[in-house]
Protein backbone atom coordinates (compact mmCIF):
# COMPACT_ATOMS: atom_id res chain seq x y z
CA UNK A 1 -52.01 -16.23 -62.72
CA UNK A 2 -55.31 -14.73 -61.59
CA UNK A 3 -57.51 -17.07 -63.43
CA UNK A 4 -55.06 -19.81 -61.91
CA UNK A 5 -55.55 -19.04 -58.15
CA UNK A 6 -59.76 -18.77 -59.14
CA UNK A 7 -60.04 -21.80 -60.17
CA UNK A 8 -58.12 -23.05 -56.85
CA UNK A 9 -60.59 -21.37 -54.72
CA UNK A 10 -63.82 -22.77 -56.88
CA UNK A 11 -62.68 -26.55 -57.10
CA UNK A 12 -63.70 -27.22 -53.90
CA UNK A 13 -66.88 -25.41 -54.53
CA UNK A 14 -67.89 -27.28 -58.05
CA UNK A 15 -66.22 -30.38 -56.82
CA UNK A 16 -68.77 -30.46 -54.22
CA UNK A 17 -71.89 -29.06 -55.97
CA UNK A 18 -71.68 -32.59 -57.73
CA UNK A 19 -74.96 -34.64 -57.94
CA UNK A 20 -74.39 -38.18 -56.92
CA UNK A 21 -77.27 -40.92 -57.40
CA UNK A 22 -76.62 -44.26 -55.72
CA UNK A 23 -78.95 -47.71 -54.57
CA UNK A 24 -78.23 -49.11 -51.44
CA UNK A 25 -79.58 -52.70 -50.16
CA UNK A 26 -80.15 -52.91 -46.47
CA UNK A 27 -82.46 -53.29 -43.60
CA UNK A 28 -84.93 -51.41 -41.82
CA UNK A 29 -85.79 -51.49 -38.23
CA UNK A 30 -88.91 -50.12 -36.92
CA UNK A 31 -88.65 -49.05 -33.07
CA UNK A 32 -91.50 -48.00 -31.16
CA UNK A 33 -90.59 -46.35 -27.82
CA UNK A 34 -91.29 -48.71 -24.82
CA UNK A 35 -91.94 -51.40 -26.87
CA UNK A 36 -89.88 -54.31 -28.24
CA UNK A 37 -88.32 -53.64 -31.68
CA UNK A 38 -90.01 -55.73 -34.86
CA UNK A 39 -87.20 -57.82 -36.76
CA UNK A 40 -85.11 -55.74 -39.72
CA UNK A 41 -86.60 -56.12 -43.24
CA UNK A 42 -84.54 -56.51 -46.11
CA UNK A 43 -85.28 -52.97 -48.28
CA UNK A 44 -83.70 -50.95 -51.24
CA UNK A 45 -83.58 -47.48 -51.28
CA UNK A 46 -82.09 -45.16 -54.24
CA UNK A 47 -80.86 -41.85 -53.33
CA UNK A 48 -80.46 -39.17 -55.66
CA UNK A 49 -78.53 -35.61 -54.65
CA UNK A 50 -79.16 -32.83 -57.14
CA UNK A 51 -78.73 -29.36 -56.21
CA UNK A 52 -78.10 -30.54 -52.52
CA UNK A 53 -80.86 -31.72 -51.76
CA UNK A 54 -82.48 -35.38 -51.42
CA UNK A 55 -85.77 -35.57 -51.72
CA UNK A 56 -86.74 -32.16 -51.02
CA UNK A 57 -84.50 -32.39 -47.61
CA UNK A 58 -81.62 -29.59 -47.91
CA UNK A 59 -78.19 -31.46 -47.50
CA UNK A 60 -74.39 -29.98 -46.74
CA UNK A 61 -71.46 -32.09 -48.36
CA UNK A 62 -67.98 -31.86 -46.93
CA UNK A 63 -65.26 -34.88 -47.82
CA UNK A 64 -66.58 -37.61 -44.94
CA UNK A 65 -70.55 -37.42 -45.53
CA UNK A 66 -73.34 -36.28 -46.94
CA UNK A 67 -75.92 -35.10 -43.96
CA UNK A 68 -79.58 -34.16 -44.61
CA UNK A 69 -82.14 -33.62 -42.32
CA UNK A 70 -85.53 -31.60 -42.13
CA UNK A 71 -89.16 -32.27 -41.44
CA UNK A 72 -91.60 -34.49 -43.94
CA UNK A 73 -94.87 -33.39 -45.21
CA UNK A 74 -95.97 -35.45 -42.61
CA UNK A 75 -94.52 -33.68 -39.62
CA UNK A 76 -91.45 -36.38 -38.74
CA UNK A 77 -88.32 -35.59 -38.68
CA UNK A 78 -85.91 -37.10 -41.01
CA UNK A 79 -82.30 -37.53 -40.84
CA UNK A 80 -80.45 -38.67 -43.79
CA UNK A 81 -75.95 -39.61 -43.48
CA UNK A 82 -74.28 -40.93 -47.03
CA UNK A 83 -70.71 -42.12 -46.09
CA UNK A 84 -69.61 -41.62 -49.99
CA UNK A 85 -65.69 -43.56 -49.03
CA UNK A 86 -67.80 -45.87 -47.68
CA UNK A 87 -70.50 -46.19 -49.30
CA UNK A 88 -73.07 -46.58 -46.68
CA UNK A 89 -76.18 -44.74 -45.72
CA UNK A 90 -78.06 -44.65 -42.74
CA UNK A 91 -81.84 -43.37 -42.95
CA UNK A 92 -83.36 -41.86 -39.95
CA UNK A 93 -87.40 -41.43 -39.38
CA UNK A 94 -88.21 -39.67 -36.01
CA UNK A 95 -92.01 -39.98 -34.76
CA UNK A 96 -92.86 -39.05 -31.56
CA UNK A 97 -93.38 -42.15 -30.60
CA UNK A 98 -91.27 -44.62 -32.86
CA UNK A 99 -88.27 -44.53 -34.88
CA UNK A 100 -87.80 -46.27 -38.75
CA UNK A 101 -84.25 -46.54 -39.64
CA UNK A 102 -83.08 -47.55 -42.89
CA UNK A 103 -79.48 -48.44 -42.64
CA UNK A 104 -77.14 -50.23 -45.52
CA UNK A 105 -74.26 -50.32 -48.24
CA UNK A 106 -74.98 -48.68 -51.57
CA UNK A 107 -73.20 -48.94 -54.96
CA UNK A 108 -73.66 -46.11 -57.88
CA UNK A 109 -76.98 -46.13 -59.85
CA UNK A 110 -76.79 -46.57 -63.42
């Protein structure tokens, strides 16, 4: 019975401790404060989660999203959602004084 109600507790834990890798097709917009924004771009993207993190950017996992966010090497700030119901991602690069946002549907990578 004890090893029954441990597992309960650590499902949630290992269930969401999984890596997921997936390739998304969208566009990207690039924004520059003040200043008319240039027409999307057609771009794909492959995102791989292992060990929560995505490219070196810690993430937190709960049943609606995947969320990641911390600086570059380059100083910007980047903000990262997976929708994994969905299957959409939305890819956020902060300068101070533009913005490059990635956003689009993704299917699972072989």
């Amino acid at each position: 019975m004890k090893l029954l109600i441990a597992l309960l507790y650590l499902f949630p834990l290992l269930a969401a401790a999984q890596d997921i890798f997936v390739e998304c097709a969208g566009k990207t917009s690039f924004i520059h404060r003040g200043a008319p924004s240039t027409v999307p771009a057609a771009e794909k993207r492959r995102y791989r989660l292992q060990a929560n993190q995505i490219d070196g950017l810690q993430c937190e996992q709960n049943e609606a999203q995947i969320a990641c966010m911390g600086l570059t090497p380059q100083q910007a700030m980047r903000k990262l959602l997976i929708d994994p119901v969905r299957l959409s991602v939305t890819d956020t690069l902060e300068l101070p004084t533009s913005l490059l946002i990635f956003e689009g549907q993704c299917q699972p990578a072989k």
